[in-house]
PDB file of N, CA and C in Angstrom:
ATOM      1  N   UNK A   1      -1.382  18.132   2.944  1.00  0.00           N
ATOM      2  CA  UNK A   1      -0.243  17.287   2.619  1.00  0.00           C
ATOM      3  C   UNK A   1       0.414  16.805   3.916  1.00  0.00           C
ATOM      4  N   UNK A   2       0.697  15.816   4.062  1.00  0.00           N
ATOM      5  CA  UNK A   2       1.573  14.576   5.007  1.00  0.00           C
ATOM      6  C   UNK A   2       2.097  14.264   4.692  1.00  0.00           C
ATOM      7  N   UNK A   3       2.664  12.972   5.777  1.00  0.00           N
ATOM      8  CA  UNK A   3       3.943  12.403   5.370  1.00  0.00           C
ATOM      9  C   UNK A   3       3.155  10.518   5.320  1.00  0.00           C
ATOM     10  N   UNK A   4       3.676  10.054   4.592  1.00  0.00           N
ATOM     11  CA  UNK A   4       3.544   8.596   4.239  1.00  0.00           C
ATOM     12  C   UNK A   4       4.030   8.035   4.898  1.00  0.00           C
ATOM     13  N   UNK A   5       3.265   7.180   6.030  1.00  0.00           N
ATOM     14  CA  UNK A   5       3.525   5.871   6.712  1.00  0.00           C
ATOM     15  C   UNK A   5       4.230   5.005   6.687  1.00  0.00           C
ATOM     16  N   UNK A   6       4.222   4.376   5.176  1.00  0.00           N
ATOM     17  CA  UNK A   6       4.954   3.269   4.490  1.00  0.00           C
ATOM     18  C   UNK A   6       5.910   3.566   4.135  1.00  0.00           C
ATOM     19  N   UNK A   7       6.312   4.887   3.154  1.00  0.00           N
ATOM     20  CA  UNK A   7       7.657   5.172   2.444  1.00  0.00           C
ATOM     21  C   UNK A   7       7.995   6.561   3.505  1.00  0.00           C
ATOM     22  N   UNK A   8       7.376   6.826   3.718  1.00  0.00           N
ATOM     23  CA  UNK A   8       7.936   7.964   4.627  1.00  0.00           C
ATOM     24  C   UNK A   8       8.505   9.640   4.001  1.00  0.00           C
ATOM     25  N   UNK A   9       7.860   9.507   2.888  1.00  0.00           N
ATOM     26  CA  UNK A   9       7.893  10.720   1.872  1.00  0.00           C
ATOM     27  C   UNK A   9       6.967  12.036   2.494  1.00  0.00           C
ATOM     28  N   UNK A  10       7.752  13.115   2.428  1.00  0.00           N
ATOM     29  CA  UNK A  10       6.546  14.042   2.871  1.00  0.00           C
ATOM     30  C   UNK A  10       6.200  15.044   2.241  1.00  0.00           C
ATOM     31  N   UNK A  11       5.283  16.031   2.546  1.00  0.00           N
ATOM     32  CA  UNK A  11       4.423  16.393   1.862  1.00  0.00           C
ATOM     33  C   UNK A  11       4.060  16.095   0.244  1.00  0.00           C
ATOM     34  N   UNK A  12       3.052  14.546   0.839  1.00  0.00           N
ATOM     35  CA  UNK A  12       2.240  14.076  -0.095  1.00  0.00           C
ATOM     36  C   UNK A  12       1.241  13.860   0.601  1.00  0.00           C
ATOM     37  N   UNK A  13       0.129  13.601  -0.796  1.00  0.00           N
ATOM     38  CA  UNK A  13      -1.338  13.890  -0.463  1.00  0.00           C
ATOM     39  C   UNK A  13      -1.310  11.786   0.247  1.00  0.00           C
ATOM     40  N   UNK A  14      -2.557  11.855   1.126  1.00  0.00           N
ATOM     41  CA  UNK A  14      -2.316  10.553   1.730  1.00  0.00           C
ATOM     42  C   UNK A  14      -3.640  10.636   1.486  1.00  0.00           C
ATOM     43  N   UNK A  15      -4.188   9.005   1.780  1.00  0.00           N
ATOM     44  CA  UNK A  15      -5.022   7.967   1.273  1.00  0.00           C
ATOM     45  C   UNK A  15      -4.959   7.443   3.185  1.00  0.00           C
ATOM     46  N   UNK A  16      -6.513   7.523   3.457  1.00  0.00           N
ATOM     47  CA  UNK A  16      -6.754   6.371   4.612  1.00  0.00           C
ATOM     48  C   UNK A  16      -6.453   4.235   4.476  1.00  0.00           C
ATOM     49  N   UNK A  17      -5.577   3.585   4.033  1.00  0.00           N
ATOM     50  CA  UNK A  17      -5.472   2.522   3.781  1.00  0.00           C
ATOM     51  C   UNK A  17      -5.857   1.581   5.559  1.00  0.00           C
ATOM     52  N   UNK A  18      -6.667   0.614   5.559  1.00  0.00           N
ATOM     53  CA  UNK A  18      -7.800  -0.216   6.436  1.00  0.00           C
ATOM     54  C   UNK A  18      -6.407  -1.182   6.163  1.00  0.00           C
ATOM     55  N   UNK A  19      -5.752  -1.714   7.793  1.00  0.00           N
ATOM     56  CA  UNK A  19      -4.623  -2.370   7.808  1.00  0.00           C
ATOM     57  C   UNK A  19      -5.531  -3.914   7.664  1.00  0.00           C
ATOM     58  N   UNK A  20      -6.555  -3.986   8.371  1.00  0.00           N
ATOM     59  CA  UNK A  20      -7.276  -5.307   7.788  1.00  0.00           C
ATOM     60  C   UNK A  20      -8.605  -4.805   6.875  1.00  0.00           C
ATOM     61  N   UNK A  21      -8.397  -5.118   5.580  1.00  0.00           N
ATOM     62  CA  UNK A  21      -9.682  -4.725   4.891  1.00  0.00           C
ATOM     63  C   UNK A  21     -11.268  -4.382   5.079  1.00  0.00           C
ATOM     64  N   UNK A  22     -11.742  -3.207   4.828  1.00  0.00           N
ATOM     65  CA  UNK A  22     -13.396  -2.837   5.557  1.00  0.00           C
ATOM     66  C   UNK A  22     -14.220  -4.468   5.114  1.00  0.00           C
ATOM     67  N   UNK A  23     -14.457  -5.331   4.096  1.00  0.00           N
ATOM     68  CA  UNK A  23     -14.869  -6.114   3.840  1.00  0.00           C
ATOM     69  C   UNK A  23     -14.480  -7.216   4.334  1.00  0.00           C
ATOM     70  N   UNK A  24     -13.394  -7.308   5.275  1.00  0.00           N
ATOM     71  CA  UNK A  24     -12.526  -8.534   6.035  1.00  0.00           C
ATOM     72  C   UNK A  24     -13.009  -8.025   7.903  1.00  0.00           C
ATOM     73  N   UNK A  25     -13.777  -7.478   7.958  1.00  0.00           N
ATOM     74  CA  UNK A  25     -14.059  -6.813   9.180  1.00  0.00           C
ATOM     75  C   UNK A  25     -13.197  -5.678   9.748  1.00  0.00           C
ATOM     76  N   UNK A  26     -12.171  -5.117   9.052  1.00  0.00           N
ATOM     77  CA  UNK A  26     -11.635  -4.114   9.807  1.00  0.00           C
ATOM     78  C   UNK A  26     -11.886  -2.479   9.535  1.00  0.00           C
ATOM     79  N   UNK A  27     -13.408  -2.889   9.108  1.00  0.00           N
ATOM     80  CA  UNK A  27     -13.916  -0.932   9.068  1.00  0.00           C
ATOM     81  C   UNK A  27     -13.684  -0.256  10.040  1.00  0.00           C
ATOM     82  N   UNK A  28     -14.092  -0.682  11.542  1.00  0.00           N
ATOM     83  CA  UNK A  28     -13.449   0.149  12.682  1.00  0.00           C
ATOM     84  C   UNK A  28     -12.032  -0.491  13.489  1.00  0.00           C
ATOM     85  N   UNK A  29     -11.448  -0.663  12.685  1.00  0.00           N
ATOM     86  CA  UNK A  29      -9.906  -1.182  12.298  1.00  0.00           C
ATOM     87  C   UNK A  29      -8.862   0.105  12.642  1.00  0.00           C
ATOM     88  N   UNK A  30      -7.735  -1.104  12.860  1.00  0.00           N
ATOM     89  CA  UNK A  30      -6.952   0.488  12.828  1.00  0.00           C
ATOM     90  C   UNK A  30      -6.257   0.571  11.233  1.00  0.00           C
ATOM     91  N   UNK A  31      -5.841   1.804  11.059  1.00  0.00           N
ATOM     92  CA  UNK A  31      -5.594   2.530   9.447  1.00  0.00           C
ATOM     93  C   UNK A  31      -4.250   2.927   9.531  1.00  0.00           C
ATOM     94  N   UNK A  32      -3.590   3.175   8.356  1.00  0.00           N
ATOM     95  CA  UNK A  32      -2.111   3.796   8.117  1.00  0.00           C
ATOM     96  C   UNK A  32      -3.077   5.057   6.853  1.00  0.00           C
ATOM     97  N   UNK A  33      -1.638   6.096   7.003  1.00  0.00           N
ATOM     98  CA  UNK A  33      -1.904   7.395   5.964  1.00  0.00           C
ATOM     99  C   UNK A  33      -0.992   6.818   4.892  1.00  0.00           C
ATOM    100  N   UNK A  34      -1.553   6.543   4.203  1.00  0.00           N
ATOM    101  CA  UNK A  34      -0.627   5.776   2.944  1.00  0.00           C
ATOM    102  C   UNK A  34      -0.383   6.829   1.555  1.00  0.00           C
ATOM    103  N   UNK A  35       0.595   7.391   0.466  1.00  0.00           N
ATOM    104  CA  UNK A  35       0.541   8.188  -0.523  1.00  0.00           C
ATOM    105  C   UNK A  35      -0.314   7.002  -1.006  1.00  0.00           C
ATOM    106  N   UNK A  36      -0.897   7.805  -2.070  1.00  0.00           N
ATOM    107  CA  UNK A  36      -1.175   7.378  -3.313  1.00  0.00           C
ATOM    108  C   UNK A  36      -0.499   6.170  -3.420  1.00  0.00           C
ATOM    109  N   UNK A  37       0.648   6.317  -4.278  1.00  0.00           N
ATOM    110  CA  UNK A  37       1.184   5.199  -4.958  1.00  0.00           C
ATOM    111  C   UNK A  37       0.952   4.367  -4.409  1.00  0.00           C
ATOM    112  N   UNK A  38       1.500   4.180  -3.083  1.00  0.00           N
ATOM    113  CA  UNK A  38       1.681   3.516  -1.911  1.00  0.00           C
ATOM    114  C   UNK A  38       0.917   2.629  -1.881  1.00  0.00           C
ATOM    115  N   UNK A  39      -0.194   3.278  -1.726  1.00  0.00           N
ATOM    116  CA  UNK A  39      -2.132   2.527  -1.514  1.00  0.00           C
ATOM    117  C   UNK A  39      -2.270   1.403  -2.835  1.00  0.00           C
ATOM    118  N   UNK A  40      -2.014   2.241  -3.662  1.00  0.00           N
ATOM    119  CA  UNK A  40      -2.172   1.701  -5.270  1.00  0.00           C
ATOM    120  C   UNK A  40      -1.224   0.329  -5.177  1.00  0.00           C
ATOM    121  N   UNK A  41      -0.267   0.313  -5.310  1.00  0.00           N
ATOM    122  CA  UNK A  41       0.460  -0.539  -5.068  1.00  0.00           C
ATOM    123  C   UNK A  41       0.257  -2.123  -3.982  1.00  0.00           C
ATOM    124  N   UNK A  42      -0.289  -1.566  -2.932  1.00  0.00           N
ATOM    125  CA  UNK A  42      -0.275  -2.480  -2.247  1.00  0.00           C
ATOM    126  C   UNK A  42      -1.518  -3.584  -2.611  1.00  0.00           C
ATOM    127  N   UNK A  43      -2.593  -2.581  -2.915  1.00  0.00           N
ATOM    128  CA  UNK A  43      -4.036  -3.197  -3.658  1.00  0.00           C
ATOM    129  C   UNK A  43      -3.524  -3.640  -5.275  1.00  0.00           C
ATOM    130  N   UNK A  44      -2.248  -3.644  -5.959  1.00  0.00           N
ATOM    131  CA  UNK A  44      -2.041  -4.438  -6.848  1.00  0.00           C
ATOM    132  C   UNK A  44      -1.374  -5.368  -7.184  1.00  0.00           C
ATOM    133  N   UNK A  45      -0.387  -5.636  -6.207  1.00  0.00           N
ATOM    134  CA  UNK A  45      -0.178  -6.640  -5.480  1.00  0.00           C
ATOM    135  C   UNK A  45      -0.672  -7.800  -5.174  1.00  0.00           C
ATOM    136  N   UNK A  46      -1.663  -7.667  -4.166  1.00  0.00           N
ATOM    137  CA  UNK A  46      -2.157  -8.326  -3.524  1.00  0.00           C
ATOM    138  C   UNK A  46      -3.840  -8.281  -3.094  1.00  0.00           C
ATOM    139  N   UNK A  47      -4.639  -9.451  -3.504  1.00  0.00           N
ATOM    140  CA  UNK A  47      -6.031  -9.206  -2.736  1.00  0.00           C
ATOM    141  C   UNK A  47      -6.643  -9.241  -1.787  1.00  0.00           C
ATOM    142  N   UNK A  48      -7.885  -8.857  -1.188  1.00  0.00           N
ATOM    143  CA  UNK A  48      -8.041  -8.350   0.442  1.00  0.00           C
ATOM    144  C   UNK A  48      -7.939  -9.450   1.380  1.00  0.00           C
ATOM    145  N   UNK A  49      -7.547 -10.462   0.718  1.00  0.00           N
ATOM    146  CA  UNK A  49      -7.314 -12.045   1.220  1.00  0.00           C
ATOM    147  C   UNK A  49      -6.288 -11.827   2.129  1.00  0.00           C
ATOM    148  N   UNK A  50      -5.450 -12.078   0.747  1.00  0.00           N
ATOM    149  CA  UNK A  50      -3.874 -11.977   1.420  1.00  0.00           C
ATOM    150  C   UNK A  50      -3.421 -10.870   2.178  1.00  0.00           C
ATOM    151  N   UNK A  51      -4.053  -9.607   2.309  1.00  0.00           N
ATOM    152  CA  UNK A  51      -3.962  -8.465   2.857  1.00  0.00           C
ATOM    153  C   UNK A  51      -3.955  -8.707   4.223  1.00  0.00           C
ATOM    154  N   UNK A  52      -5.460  -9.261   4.432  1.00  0.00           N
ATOM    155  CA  UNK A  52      -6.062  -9.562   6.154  1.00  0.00           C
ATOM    156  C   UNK A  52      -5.047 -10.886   6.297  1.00  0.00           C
ATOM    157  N   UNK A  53      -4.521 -11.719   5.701  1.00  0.00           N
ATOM    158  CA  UNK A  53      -3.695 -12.912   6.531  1.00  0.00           C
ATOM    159  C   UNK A  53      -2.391 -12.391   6.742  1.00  0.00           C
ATOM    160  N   UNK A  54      -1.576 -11.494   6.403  1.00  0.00           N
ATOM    161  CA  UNK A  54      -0.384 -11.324   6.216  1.00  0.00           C
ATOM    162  C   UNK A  54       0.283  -9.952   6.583  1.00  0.00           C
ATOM    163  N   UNK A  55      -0.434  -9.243   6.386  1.00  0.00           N
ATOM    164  CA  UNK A  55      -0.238  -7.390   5.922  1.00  0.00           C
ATOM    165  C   UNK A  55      -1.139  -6.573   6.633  1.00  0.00           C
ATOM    166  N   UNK A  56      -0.764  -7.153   7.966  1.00  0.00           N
ATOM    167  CA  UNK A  56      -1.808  -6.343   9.034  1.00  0.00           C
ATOM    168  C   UNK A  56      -1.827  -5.046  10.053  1.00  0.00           C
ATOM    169  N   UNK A  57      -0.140  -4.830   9.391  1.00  0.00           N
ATOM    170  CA  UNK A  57       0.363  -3.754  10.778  1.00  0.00           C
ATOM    171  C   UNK A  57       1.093  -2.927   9.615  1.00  0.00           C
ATOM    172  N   UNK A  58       1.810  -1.761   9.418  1.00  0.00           N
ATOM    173  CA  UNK A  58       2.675  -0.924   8.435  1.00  0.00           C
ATOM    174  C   UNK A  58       3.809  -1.530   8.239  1.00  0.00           C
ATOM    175  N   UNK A  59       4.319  -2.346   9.575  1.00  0.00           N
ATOM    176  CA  UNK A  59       5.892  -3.414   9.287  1.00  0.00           C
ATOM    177  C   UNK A  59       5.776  -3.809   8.760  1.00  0.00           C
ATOM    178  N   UNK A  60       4.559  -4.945   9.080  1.00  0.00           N
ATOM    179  CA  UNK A  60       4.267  -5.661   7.684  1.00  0.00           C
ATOM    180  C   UNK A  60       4.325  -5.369   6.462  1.00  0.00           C
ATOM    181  N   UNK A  61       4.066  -3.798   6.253  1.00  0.00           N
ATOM    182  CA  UNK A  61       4.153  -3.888   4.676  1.00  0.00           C
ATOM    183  C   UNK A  61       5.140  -3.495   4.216  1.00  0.00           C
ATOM    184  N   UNK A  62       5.956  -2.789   5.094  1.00  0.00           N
ATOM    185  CA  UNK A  62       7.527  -2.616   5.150  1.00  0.00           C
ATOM    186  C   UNK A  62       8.573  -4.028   5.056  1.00  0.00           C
ATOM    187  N   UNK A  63       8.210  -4.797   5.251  1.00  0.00           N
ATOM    188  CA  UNK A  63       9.369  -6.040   5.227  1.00  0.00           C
ATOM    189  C   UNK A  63       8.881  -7.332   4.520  1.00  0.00           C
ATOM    190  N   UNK A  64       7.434  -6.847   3.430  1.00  0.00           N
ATOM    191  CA  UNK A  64       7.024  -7.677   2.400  1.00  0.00           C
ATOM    192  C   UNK A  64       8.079  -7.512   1.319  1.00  0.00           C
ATOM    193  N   UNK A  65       8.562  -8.469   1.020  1.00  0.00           N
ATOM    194  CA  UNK A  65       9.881  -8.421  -0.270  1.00  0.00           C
ATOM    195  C   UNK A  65       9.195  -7.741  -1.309  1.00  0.00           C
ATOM    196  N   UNK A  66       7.871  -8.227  -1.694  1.00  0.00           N
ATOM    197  CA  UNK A  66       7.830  -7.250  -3.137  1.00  0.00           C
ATOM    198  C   UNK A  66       7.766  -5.791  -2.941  1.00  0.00           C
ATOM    199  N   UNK A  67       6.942  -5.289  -1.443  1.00  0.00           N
ATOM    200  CA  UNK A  67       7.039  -3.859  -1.674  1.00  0.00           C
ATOM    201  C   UNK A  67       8.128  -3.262  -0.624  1.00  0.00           C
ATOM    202  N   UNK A  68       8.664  -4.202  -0.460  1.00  0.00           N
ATOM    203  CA  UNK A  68      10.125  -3.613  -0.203  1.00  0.00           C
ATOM    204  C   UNK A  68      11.350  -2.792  -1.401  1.00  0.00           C
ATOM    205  N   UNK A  69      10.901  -3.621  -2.463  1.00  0.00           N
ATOM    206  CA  UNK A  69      11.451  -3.151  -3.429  1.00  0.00           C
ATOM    207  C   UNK A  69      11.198  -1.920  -4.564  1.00  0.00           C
ATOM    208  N   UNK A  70       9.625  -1.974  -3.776  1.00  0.00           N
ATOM    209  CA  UNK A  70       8.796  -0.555  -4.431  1.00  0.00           C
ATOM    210  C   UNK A  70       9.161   0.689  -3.494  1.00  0.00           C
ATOM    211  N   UNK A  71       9.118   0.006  -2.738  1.00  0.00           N
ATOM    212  CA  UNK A  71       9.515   1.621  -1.508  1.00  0.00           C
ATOM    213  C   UNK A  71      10.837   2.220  -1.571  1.00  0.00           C
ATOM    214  N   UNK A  72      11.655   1.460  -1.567  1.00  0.00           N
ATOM    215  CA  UNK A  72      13.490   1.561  -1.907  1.00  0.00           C
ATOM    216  C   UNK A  72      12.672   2.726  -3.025  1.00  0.00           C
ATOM    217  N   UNK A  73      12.370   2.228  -4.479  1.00  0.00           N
ATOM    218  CA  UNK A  73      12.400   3.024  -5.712  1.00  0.00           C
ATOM    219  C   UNK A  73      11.352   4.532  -5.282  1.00  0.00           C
ATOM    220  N   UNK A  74      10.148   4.347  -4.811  1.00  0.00           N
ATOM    221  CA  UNK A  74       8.878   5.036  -4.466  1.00  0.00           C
ATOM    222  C   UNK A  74      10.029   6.693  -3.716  1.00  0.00           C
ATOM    223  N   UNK A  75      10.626   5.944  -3.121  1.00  0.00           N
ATOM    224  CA  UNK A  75      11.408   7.095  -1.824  1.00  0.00           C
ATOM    225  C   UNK A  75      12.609   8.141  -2.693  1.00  0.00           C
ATOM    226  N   UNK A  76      13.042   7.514  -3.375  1.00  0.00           N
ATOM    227  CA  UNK A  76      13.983   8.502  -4.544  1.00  0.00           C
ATOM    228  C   UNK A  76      12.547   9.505  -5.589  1.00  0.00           C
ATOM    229  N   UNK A  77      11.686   9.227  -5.592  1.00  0.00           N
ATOM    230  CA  UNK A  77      10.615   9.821  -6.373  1.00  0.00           C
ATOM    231  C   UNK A  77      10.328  11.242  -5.855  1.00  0.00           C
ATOM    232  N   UNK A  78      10.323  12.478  -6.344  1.00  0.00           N
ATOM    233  CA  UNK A  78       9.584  13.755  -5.866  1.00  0.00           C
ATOM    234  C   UNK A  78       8.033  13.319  -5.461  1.00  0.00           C
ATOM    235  N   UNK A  79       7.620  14.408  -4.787  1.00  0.00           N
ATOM    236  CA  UNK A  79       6.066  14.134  -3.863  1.00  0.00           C
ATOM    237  C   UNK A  79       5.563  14.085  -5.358  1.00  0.00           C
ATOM    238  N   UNK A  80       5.293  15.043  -5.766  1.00  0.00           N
ATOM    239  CA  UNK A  80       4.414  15.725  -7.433  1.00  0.00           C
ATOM    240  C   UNK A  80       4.581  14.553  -8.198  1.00  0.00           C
ATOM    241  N   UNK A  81       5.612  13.476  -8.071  1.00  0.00           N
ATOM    242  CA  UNK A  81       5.776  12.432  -9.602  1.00  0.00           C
ATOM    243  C   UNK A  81       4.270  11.806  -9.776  1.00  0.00           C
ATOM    244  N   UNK A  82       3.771  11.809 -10.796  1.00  0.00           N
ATOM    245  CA  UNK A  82       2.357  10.901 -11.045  1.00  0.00           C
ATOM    246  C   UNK A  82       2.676   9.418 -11.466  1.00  0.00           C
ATOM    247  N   UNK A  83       2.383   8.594 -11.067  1.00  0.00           N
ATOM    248  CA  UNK A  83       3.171   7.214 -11.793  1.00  0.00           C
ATOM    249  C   UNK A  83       1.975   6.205 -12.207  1.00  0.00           C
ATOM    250  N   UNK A  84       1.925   5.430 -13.423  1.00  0.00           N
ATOM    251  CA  UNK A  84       0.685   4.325 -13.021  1.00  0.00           C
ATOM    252  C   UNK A  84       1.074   3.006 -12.103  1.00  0.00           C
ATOM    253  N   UNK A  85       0.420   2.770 -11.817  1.00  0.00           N
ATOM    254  CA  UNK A  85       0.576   1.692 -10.566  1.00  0.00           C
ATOM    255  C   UNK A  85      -0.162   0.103 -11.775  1.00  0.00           C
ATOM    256  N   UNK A  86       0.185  -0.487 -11.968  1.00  0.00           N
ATOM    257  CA  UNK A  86      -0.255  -2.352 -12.518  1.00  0.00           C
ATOM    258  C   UNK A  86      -0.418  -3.148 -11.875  1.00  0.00           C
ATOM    259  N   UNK A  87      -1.409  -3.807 -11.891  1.00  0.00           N
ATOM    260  CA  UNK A  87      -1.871  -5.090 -11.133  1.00  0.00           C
ATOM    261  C   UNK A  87      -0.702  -6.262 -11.364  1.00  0.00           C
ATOM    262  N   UNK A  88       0.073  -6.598 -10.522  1.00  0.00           N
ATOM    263  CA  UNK A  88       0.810  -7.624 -10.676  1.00  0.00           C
ATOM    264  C   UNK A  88       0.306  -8.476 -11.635  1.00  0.00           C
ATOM    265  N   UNK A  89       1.020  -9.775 -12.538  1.00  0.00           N
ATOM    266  CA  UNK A  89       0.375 -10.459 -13.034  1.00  0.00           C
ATOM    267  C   UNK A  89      -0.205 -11.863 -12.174  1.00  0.00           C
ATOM    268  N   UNK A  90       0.543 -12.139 -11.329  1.00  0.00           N
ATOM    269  CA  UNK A  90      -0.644 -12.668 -10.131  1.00  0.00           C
ATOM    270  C   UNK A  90      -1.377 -12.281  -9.925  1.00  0.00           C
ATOM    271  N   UNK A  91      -1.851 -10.658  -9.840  1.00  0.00           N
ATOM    272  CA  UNK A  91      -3.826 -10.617  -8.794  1.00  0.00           C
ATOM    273  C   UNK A  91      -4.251 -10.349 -10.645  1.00  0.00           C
ATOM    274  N   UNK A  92      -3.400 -10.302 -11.799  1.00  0.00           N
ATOM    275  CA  UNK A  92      -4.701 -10.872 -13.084  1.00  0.00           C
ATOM    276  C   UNK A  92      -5.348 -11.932 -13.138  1.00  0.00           C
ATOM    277  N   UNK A  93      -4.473 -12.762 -12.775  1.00  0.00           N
ATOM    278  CA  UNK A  93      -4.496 -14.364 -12.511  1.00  0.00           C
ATOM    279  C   UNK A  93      -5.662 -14.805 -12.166  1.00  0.00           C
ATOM    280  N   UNK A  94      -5.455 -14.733 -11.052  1.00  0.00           N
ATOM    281  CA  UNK A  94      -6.557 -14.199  -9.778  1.00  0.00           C
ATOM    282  C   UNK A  94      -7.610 -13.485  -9.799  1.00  0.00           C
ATOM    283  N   UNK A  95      -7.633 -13.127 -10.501  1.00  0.00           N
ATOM    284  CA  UNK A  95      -9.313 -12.304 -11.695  1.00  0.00           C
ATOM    285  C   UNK A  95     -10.165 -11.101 -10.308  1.00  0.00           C
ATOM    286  N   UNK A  96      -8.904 -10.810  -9.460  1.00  0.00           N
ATOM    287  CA  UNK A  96      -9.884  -9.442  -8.005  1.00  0.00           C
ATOM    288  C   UNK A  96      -8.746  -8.377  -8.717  1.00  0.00           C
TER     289      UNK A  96
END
């Protein structure tokens, strides 16, 4: 157990998240320790498109308005909460 990169919650289980996507060239990329949710969230959001143009560093995903507003909520949450995470209805749209 760690502490989360993005929300900054600790001892939670973390997820390796690829700041530019392995399929966008950034397999030997640099990485953030992302929770769960965290990870989940950001991949429902948004696809590995918009990921690699926009959402390339942890600030970045810190001062994106939509998951700015997930992290505010994510950070009042106990480590243990299980939550489901939903594909925005933009990336349904968007059929990734």
């Amino acid at each position: 157990m760690s502490q989360c990169e993005l929300c900054g919650r600790n001892h939670v289980e973390t997820t390796i998240h690829h700041l530019v996507p392995k399929e966008m060239g950034g397999t030997f990329g640099a990485t953030a320790s992302l929770c769960i949710p965290c990870h989940k969230q950001i991949h429902a959001l948004y696809t590995n498109d918009e990921i690699a143009a926009r959402l390339t560093t942890v600030s970045d995903l810190r001062n994106d308005e939509k998951l700015m507003q997930f992290i505010k909520w994510i950070r009042k949450q106990p480590p243990t909460k299980v939550m489901k995470i939903r594909k925005s209805n933009d990336r349904k749209r968007k059929g990734k």
